[in-house]
N, C-alpha and C. Protein backbone atom coordinates (compact mmCIF):
# COMPACT_ATOMS: atom_id res chain seq x y z
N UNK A 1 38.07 -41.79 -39.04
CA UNK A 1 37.49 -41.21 -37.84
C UNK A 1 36.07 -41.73 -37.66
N UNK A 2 35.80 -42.10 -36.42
CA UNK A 2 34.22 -42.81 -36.41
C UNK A 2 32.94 -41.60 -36.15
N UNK A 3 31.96 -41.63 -36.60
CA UNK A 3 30.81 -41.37 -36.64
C UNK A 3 30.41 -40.90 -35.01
N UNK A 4 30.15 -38.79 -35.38
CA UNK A 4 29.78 -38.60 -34.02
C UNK A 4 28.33 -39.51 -33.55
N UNK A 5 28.03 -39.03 -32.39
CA UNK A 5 27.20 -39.68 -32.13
C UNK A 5 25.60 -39.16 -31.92
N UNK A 6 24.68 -39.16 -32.56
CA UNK A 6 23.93 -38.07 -32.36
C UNK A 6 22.42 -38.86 -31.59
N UNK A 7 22.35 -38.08 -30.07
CA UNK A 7 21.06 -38.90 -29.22
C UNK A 7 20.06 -37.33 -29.14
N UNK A 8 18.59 -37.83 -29.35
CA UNK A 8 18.00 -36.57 -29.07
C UNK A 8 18.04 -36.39 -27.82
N UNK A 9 17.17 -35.12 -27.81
CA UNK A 9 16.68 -34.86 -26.39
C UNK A 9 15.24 -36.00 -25.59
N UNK A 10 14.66 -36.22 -26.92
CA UNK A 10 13.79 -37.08 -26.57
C UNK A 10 14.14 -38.72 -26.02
N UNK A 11 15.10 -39.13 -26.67
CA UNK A 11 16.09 -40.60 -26.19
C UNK A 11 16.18 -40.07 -24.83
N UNK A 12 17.01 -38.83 -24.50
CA UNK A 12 17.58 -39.30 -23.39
C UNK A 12 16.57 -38.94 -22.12
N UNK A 13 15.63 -38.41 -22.47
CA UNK A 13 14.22 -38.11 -21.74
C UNK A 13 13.45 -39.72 -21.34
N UNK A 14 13.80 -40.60 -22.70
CA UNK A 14 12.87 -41.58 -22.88
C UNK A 14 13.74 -42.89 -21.55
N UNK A 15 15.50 -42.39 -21.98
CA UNK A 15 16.38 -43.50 -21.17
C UNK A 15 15.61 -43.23 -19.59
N UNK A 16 15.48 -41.49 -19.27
CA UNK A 16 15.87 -41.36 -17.79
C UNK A 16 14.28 -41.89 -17.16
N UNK A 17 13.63 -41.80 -17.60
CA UNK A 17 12.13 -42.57 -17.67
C UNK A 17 12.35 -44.08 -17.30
N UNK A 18 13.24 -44.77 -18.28
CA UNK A 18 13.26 -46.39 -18.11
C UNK A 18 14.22 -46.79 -16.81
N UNK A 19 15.06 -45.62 -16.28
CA UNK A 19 16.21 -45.77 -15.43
C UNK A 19 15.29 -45.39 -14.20
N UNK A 20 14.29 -44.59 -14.13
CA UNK A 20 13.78 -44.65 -12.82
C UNK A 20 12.87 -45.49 -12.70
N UNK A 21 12.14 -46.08 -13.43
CA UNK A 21 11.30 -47.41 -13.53
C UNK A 21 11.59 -48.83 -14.06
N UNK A 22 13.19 -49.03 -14.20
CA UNK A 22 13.53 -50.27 -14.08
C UNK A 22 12.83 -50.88 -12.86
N UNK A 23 13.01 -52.53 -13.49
CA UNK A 23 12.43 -53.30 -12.34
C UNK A 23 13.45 -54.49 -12.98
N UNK A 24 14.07 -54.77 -13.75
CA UNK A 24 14.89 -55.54 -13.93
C UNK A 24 16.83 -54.93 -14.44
N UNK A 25 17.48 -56.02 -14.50
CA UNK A 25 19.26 -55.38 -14.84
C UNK A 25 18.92 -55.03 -16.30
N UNK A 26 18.14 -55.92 -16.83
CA UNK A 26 17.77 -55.36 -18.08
C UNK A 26 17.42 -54.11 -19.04
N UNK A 27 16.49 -53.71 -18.14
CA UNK A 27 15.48 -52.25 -18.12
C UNK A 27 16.58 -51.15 -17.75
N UNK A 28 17.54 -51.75 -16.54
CA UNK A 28 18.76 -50.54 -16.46
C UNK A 28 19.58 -50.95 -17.27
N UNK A 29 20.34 -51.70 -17.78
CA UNK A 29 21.05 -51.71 -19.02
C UNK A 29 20.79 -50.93 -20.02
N UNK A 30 19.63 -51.24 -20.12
CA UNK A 30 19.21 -50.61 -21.53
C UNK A 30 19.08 -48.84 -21.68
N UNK A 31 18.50 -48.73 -20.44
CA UNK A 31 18.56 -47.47 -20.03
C UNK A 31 20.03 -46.67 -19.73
N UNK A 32 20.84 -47.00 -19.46
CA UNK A 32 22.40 -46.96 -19.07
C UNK A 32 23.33 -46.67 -20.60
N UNK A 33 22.75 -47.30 -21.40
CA UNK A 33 23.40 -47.74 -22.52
C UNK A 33 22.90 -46.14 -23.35
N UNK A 34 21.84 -45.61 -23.56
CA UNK A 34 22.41 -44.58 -23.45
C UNK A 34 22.59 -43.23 -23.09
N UNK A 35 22.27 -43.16 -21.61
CA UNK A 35 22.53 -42.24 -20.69
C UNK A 35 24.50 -42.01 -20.83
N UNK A 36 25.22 -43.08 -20.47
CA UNK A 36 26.31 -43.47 -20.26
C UNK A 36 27.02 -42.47 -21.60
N UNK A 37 26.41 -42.85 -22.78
CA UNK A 37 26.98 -41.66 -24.04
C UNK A 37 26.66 -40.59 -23.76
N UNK A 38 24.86 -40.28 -23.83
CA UNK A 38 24.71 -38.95 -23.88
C UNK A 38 25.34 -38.19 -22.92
N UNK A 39 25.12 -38.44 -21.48
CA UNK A 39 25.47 -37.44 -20.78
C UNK A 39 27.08 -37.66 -20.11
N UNK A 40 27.97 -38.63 -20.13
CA UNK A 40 29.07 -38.48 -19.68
C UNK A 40 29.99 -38.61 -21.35
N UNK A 41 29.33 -38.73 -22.05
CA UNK A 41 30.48 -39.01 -23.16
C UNK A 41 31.31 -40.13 -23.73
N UNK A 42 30.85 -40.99 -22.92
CA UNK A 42 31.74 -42.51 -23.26
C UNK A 42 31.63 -42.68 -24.51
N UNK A 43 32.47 -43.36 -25.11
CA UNK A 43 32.31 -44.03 -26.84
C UNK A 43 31.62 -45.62 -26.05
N UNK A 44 31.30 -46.04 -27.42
CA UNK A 44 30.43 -47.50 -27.15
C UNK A 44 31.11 -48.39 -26.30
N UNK A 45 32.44 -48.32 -26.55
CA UNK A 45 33.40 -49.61 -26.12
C UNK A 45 33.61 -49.28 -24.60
N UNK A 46 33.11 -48.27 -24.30
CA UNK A 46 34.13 -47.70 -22.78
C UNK A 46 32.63 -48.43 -21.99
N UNK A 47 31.60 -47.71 -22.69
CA UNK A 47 29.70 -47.94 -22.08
C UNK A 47 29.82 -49.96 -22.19
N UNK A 48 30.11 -49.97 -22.85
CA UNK A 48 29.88 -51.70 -23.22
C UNK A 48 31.01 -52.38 -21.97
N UNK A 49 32.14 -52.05 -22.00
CA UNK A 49 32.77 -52.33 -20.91
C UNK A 49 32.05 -52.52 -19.33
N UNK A 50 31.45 -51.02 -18.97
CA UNK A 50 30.99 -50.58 -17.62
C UNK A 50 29.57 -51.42 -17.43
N UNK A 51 28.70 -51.70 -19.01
CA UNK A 51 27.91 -52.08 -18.52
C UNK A 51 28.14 -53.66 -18.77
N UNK A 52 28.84 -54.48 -18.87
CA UNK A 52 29.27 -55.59 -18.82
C UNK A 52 28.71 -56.46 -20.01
N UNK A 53 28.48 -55.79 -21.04
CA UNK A 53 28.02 -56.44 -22.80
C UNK A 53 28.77 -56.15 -23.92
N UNK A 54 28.48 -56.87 -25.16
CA UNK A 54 29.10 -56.17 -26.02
C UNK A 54 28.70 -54.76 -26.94
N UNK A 55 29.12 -54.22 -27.73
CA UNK A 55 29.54 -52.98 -28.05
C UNK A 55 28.09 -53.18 -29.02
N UNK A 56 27.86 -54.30 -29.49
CA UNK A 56 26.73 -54.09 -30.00
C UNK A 56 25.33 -54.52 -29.56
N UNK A 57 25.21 -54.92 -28.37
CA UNK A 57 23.88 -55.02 -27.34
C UNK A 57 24.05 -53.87 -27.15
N UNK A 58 25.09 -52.70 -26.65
CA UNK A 58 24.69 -51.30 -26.63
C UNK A 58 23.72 -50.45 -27.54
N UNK A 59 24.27 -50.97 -28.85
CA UNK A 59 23.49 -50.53 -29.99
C UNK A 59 22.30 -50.61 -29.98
N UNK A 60 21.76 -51.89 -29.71
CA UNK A 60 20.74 -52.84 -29.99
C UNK A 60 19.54 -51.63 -28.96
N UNK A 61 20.19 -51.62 -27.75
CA UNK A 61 19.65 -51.08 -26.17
C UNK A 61 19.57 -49.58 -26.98
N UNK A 62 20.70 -48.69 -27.63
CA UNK A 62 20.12 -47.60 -28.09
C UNK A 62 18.46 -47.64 -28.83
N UNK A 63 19.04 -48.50 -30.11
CA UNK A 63 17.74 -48.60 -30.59
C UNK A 63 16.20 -49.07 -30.45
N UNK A 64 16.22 -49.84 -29.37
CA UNK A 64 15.15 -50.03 -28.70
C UNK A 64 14.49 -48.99 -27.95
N UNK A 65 15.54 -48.04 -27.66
CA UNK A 65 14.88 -46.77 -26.75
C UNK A 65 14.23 -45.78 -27.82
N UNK A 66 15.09 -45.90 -28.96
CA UNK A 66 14.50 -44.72 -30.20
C UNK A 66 13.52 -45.26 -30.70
N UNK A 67 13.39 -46.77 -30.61
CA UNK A 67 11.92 -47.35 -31.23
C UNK A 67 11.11 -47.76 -30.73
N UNK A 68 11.11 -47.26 -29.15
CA UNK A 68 10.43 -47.12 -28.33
C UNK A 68 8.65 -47.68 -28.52
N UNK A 69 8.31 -46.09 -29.20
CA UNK A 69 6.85 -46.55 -29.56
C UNK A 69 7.02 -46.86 -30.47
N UNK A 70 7.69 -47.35 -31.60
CA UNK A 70 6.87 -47.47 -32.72
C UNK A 70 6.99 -49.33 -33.16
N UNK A 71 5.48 -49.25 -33.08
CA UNK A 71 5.34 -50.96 -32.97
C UNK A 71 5.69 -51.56 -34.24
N UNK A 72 5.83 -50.91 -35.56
CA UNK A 72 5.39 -51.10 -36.80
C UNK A 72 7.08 -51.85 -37.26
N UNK A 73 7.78 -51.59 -36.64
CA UNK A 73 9.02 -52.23 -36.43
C UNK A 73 9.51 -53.66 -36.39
N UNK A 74 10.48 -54.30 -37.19
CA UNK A 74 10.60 -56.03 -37.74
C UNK A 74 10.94 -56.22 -36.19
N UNK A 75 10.95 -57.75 -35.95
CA UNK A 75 11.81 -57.58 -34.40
C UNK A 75 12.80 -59.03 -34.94
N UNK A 76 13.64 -59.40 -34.18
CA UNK A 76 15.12 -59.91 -34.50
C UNK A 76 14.05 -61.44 -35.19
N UNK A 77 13.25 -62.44 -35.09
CA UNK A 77 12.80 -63.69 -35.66
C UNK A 77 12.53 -63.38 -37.15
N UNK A 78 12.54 -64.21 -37.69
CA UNK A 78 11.97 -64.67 -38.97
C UNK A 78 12.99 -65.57 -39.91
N UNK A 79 12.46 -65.60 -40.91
CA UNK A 79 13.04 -66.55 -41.66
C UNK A 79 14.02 -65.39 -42.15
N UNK A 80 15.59 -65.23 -42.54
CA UNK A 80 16.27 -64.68 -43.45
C UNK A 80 16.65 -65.19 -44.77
N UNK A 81 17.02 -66.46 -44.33
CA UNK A 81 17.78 -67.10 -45.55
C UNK A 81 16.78 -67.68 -46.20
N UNK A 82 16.28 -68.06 -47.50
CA UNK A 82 15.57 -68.56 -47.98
C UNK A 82 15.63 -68.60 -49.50
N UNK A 83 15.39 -69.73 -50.03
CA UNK A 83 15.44 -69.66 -51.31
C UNK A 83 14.23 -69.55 -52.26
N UNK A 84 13.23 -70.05 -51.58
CA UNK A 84 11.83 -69.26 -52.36
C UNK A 84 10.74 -69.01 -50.96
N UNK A 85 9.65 -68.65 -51.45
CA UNK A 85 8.38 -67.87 -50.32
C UNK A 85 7.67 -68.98 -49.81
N UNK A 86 7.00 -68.93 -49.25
CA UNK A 86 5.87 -69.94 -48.85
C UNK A 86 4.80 -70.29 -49.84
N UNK A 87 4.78 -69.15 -50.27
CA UNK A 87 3.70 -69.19 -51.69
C UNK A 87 4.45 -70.11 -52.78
N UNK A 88 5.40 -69.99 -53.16
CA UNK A 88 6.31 -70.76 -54.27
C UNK A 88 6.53 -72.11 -53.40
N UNK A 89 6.79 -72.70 -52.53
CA UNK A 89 7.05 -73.75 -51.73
C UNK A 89 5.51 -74.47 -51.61
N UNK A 90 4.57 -73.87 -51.68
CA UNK A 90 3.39 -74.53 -51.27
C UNK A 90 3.14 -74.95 -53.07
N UNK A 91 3.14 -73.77 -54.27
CA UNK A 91 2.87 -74.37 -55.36
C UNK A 91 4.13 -75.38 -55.74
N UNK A 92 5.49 -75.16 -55.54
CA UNK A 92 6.08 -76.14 -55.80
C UNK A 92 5.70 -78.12 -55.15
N UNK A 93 5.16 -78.01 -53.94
CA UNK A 93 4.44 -79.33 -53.27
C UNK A 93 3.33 -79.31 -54.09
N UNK A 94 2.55 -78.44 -54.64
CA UNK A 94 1.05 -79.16 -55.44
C UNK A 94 1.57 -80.25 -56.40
N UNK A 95 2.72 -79.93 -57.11
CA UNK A 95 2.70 -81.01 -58.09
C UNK A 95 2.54 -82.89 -57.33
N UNK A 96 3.16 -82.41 -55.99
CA UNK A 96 3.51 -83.68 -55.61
C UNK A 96 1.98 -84.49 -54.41
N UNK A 97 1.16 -83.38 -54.29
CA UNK A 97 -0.39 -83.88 -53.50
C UNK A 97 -0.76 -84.96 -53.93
N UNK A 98 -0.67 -84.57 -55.62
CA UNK A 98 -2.11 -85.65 -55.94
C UNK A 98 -0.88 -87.44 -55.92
N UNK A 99 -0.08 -87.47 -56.28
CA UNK A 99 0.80 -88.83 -55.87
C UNK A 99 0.55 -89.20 -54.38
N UNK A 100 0.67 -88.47 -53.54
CA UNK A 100 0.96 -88.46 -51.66
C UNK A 100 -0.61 -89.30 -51.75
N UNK A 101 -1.51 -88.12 -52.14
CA UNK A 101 -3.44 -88.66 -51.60
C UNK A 101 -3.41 -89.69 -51.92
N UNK A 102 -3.11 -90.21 -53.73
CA UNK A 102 -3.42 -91.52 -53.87
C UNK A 102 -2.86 -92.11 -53.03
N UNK A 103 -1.81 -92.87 -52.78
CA UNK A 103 -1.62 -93.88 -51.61
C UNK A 103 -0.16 -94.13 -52.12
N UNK A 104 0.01 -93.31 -53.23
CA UNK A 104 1.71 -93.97 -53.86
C UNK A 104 2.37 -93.98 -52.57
N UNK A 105 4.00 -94.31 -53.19
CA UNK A 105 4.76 -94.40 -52.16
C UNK A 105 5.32 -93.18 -52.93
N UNK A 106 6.02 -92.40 -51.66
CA UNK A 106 6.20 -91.31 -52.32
C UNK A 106 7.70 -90.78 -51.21
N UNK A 107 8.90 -90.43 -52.08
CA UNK A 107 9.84 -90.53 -50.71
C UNK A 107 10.79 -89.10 -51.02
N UNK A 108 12.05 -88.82 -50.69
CA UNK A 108 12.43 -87.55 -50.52
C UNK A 108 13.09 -87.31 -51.96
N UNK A 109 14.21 -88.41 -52.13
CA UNK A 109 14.54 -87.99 -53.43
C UNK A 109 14.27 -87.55 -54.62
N UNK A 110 13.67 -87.88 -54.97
CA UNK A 110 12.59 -87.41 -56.28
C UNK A 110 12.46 -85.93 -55.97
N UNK A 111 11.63 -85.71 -54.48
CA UNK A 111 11.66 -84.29 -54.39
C UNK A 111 12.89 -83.07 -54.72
N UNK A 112 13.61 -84.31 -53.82
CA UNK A 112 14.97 -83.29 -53.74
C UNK A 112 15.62 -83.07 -55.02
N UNK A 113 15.33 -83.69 -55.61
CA UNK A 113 16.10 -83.70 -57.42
C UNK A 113 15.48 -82.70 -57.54
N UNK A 114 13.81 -82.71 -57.43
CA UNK A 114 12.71 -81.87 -58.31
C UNK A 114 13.43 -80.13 -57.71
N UNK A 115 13.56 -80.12 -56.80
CA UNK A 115 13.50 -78.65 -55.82
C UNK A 115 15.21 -78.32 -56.66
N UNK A 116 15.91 -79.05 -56.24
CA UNK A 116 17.41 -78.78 -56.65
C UNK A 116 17.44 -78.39 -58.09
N UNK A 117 16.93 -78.64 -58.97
CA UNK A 117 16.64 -78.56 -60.57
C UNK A 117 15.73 -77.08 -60.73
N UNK A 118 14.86 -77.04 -59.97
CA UNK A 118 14.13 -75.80 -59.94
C UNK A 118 14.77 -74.58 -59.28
N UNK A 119 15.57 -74.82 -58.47
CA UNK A 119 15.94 -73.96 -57.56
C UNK A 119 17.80 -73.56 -58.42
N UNK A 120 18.17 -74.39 -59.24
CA UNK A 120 19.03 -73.76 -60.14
C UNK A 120 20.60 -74.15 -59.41
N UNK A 121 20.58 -75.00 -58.15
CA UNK A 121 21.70 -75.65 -57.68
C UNK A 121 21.86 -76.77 -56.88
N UNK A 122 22.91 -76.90 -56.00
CA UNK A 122 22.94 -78.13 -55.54
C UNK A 122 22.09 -77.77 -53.73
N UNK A 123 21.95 -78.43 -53.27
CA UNK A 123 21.05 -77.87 -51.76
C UNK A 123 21.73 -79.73 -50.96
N UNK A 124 21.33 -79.22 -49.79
CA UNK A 124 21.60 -80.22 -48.88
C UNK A 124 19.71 -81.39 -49.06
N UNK A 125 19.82 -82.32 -48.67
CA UNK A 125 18.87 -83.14 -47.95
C UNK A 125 18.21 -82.30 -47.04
N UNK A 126 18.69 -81.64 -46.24
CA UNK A 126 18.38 -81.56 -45.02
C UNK A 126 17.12 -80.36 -45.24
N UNK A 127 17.63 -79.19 -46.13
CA UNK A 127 17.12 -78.71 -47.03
C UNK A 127 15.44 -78.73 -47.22
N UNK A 128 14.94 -79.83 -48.11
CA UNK A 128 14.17 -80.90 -48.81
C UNK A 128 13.56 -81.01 -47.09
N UNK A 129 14.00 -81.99 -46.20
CA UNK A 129 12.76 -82.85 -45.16
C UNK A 129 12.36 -81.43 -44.47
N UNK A 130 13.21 -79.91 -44.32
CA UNK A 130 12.70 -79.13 -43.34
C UNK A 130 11.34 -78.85 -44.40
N UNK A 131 11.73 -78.22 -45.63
CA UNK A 131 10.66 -77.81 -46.47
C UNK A 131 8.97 -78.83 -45.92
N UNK A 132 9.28 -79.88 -45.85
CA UNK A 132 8.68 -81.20 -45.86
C UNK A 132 7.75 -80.56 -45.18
N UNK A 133 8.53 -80.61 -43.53
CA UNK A 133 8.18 -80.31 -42.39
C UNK A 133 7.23 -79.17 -42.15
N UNK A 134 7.99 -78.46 -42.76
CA UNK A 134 7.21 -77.06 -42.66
C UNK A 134 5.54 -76.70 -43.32
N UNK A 135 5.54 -77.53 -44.14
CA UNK A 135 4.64 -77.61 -44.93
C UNK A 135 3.54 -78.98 -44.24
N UNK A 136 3.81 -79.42 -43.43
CA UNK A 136 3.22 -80.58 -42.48
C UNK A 136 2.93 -82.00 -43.06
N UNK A 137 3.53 -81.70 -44.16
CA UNK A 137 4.44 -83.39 -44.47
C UNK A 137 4.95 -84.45 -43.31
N UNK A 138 4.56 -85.50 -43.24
CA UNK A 138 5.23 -86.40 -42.66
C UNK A 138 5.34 -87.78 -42.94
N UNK A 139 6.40 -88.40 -42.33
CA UNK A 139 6.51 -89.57 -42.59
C UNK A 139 5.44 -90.44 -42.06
N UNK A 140 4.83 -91.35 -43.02
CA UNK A 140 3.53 -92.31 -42.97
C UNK A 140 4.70 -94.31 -43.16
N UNK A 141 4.61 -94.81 -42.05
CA UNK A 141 5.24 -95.89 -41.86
C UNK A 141 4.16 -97.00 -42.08
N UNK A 142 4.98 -97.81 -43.08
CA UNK A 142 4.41 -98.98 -44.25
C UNK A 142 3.96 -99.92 -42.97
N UNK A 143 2.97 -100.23 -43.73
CA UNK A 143 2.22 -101.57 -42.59
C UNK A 143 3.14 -102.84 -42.35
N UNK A 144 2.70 -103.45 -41.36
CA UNK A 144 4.25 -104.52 -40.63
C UNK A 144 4.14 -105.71 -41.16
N UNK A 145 3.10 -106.04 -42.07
CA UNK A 145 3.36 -107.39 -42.88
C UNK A 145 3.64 -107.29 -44.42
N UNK A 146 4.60 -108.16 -44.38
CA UNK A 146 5.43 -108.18 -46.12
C UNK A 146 3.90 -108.13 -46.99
N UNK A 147 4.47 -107.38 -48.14
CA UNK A 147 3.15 -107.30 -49.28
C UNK A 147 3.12 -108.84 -49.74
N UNK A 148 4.11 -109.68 -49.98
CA UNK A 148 3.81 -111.17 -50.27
C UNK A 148 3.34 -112.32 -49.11
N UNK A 149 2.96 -111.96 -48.24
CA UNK A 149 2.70 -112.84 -47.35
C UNK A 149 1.83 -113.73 -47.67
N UNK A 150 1.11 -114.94 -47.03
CA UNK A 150 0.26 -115.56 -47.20
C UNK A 150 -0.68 -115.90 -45.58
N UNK A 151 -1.47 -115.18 -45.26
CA UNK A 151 -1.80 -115.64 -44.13
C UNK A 151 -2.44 -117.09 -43.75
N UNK A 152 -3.18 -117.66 -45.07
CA UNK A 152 -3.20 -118.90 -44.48
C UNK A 152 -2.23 -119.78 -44.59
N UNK A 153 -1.23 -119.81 -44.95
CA UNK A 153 -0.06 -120.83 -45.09
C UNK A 153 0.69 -120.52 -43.67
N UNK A 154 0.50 -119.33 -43.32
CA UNK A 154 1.07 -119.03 -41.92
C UNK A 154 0.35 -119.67 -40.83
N UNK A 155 -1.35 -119.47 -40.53
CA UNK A 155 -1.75 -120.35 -40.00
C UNK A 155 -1.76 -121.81 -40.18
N UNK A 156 -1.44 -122.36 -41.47
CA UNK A 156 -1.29 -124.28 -41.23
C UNK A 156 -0.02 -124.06 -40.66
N UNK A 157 1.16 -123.49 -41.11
CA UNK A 157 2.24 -124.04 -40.85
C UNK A 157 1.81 -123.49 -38.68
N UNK A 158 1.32 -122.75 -38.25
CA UNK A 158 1.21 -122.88 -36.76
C UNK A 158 0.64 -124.05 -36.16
N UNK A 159 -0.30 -124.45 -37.15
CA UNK A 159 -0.89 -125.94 -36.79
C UNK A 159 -0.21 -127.13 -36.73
N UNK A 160 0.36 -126.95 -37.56
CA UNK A 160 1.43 -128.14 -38.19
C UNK A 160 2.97 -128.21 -37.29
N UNK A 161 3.06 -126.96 -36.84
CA UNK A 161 4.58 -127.03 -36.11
C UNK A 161 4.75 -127.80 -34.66
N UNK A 162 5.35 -127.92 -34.32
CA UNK A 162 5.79 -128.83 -32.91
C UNK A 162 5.16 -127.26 -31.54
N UNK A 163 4.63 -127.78 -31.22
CA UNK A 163 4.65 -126.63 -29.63
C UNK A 163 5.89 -126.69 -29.14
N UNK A 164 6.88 -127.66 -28.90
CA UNK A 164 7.79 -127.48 -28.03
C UNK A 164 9.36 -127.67 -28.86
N UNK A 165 10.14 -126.89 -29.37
CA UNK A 165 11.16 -127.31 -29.67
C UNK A 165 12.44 -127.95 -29.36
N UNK A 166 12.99 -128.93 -29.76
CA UNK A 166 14.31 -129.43 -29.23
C UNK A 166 15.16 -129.32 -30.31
N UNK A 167 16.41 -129.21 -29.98
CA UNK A 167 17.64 -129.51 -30.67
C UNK A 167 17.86 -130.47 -31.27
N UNK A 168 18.45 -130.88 -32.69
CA UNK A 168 18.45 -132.15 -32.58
C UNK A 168 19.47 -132.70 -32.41
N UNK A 169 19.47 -134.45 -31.92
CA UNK A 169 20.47 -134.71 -30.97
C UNK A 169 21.82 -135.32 -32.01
């Protein structure tokens, strides 16, 4: 048997308040959602029907009216899933600062071993570059001439080459 339903007097004081000062479908939804129980009796599914949502945006619309004032309340964002804090994520990257400052080359894997080993399983990549990200890591792209180059052998050989090329015949 499901769970009566219990709305104060103050909810439904607070709904008929938001129902005469809607200014959006919203503000009456929400307000509707639960007038629609308290005072005619509907169960959720009949109210969720009439007001064209599901059974649990009704909910949602109850509880927003009961938590009305009270600001002190989580609201639906944040991180849920997580495998360590920001605090543990920021000391887990110290080990890896002083490599990054010097100028090493410094790339994901290593990390991702390091985090996966610490963290006690296997994790995606994807994992590893958000951490990266989040932490304002980014990718730093290697300068565009080979480390063996020779620039003056590049300039004779420009001196030395033909201006105009042909095929040969």
């Amino acid at each position: 048997m499901a769970r009566k339903v219990c709305i104060s007097d103050d909810e439904v004081a607070q709904a008929r308040l938001l129902r005469e000062q809607a200014q959006s479908a919203t503000e009456l939804r929400k307000a509707l959602s639960v007038l629609l129980i308290a005072e005619l009796g509907l169960d959720t599914e009949k109210a969720a029907d009439i007001l064209g949502t599901s059974q649990r945006s009704v909910y949602r619309n109850r509880r927003d009216i009961r938590n009305q004032d009270d600001n002190s309340r989580k609201t639906w964002g944040g991180r849920r899933r997580f495998s360590m804090s920001l605090d543990e994520e920021r000391e887990f990257l110290a080990q890896w600062v002083d490599k990054a400052t010097a100028g090493g080359i410094l790339s994901a894997p290593p990390i991702h071993a390091a985090l996966a080993e610490r963290l006690g399983h296997a994790i995606p990549t994807s994992t590893t570059y958000r951490l990266l990200a989040r932490h304002g890591w980014r990718k730093v792209q290697p300068d565009t001439k080979h480390p063996k180059s020779n620039p003056d052998a590049q300039e004779e050989f420009k001196k030395k080459s033909p201006s105009l090329w042909m095929p040969p015949v």
